[in-house]
C-alpha atoms as a PDB file:
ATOM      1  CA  UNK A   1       0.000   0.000   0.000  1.00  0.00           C
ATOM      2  CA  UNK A   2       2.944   2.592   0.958  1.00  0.00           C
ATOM      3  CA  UNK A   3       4.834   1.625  -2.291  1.00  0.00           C
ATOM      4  CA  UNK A   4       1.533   2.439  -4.213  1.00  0.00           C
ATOM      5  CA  UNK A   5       1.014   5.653  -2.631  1.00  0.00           C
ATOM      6  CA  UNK A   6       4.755   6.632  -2.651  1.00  0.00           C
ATOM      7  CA  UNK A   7       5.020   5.618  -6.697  1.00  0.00           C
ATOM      8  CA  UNK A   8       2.062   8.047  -7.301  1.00  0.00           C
ATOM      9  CA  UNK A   9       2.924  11.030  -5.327  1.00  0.00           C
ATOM     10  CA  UNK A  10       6.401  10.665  -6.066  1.00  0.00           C
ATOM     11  CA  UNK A  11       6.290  13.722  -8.644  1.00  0.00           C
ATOM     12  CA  UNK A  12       4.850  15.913  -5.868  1.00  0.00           C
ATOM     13  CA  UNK A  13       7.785  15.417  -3.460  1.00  0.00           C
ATOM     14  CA  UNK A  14      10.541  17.876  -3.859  1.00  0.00           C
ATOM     15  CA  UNK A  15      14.215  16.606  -3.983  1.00  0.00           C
ATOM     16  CA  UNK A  16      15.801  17.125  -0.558  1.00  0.00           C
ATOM     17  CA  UNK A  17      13.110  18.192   1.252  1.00  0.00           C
ATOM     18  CA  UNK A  18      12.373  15.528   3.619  1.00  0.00           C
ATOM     19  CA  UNK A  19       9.832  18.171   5.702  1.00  0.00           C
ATOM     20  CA  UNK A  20       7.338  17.834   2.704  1.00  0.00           C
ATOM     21  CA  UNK A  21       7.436  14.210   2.857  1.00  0.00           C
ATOM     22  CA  UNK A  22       5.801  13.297   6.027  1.00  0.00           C
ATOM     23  CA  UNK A  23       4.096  10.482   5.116  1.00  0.00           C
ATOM     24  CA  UNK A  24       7.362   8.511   3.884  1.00  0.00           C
ATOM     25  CA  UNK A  25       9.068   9.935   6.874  1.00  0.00           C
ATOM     26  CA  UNK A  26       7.083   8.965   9.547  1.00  0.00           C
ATOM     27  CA  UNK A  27       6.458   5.594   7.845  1.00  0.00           C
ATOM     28  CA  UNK A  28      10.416   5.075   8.301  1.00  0.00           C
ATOM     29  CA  UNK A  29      10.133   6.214  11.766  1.00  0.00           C
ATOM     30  CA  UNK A  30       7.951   3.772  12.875  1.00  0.00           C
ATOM     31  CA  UNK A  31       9.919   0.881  10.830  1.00  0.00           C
ATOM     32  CA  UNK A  32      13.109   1.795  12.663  1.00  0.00           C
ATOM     33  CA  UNK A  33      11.591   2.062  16.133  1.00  0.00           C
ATOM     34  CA  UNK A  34       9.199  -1.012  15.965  1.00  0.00           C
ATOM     35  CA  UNK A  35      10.936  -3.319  13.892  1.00  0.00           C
ATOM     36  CA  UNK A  36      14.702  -2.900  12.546  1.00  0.00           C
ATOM     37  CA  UNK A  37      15.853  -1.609  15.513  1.00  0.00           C
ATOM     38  CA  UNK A  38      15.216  -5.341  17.270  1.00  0.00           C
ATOM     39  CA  UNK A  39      16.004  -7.475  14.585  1.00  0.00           C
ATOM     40  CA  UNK A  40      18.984  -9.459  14.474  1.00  0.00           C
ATOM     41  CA  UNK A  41      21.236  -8.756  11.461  1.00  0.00           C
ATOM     42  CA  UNK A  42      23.851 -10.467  10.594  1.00  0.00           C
ATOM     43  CA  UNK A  43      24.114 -10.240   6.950  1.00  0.00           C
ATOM     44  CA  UNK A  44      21.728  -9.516   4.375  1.00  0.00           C
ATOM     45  CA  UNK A  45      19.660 -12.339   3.731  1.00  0.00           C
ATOM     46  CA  UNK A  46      18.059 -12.675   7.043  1.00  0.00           C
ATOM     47  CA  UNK A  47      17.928  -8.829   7.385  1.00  0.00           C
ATOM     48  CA  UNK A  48      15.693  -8.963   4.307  1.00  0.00           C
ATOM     49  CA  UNK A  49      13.859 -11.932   5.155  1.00  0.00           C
ATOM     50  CA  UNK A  50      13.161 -10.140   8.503  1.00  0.00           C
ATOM     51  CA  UNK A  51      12.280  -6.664   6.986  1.00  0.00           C
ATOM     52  CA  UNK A  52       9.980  -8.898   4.621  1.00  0.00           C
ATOM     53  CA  UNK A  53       8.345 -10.300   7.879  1.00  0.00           C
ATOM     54  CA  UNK A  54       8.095  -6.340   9.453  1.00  0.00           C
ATOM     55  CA  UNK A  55       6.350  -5.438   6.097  1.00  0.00           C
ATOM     56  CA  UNK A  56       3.659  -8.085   6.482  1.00  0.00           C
ATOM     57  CA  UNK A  57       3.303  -7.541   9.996  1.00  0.00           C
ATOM     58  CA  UNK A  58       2.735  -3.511   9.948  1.00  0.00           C
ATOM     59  CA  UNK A  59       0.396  -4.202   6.985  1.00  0.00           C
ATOM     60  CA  UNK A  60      -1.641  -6.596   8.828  1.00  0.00           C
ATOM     61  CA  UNK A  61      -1.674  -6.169  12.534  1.00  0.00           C
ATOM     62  CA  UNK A  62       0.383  -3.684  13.494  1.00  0.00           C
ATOM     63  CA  UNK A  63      -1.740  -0.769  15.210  1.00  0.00           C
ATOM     64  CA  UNK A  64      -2.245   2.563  13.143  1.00  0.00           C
ATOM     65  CA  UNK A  65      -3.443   5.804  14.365  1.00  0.00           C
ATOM     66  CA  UNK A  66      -5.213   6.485  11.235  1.00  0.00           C
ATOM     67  CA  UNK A  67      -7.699   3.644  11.647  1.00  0.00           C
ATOM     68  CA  UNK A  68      -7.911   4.569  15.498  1.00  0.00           C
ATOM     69  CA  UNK A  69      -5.479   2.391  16.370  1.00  0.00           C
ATOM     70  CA  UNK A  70      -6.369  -0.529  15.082  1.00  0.00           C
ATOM     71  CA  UNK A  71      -4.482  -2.958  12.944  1.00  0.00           C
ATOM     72  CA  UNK A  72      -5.260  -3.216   9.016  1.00  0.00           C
ATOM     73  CA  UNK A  73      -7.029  -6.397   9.574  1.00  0.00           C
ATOM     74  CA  UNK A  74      -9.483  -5.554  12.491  1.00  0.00           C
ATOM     75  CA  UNK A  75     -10.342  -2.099  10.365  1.00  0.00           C
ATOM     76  CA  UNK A  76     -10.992  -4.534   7.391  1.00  0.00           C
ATOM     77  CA  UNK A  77     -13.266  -7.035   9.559  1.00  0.00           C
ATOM     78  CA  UNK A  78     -15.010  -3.798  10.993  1.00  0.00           C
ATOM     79  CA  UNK A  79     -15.640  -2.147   7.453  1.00  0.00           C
ATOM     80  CA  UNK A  80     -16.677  -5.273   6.289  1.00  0.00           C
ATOM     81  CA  UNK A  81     -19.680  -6.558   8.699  1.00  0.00           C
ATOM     82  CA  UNK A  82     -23.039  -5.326   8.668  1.00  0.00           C
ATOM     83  CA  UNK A  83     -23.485  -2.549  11.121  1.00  0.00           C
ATOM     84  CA  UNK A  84     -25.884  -3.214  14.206  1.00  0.00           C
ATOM     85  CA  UNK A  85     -28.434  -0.927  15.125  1.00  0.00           C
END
C-alpha cells in the first residue's frame, strides 16, 4: 500500500526536502523504532527476510493511528460486517 502511494505522489515530493514528505518519513520512523531496531542482522539475507516479515506484519496487525489504532485487519473485519443498530 505505501509503495503504491509513494510511486504516485512521487512527482509531488521535492528533492531534498524531507519536511514535505511526512508520510514517507514517519512511515520510516515507525519501521526503525518497531521493527529494525530489534532485529537481528547479521548479513543480508536474514535482514531482508526479517524486513519482509516487518512489512507483512505492519500491513496486517500492526496498530495505526489512522484507523484509530487498530491494525489493518481488524479495520478490514469492521468495514466489512453489517453494522448493528
Amino acid at each position: 500500500m505505501f509503495n503504491r502511494l509513494a510511486h504516485k505522489n512521487a512527482d509531488r515530493f521535492p528533492v531534498k526536502s524531507p519536511q514535505s514528505n511526512g508520510m514517507a518519513e514517519s512511515f520510516v520512523k515507525t519501521m526503525k523504532r518497531d521493527y529494525v531496531s530489534w532485529m537481528p542482522k547479521p548479513d543480508a539475507r536474514p535482514a531482508l527476510q526479517n524486513l519482509a516479515i516487518a512489512f507483512d506484519h505492519y500491513n496486517e496487525s500492526h496498530p495505526h493511528s489512522a484507523l484509530k489504532y487498530r491494525s489493518p485487519r481488524e479495520f478490514r473485519q469492521q468495514a466489512n460486517s453489517p453494522t448493528q443498530a
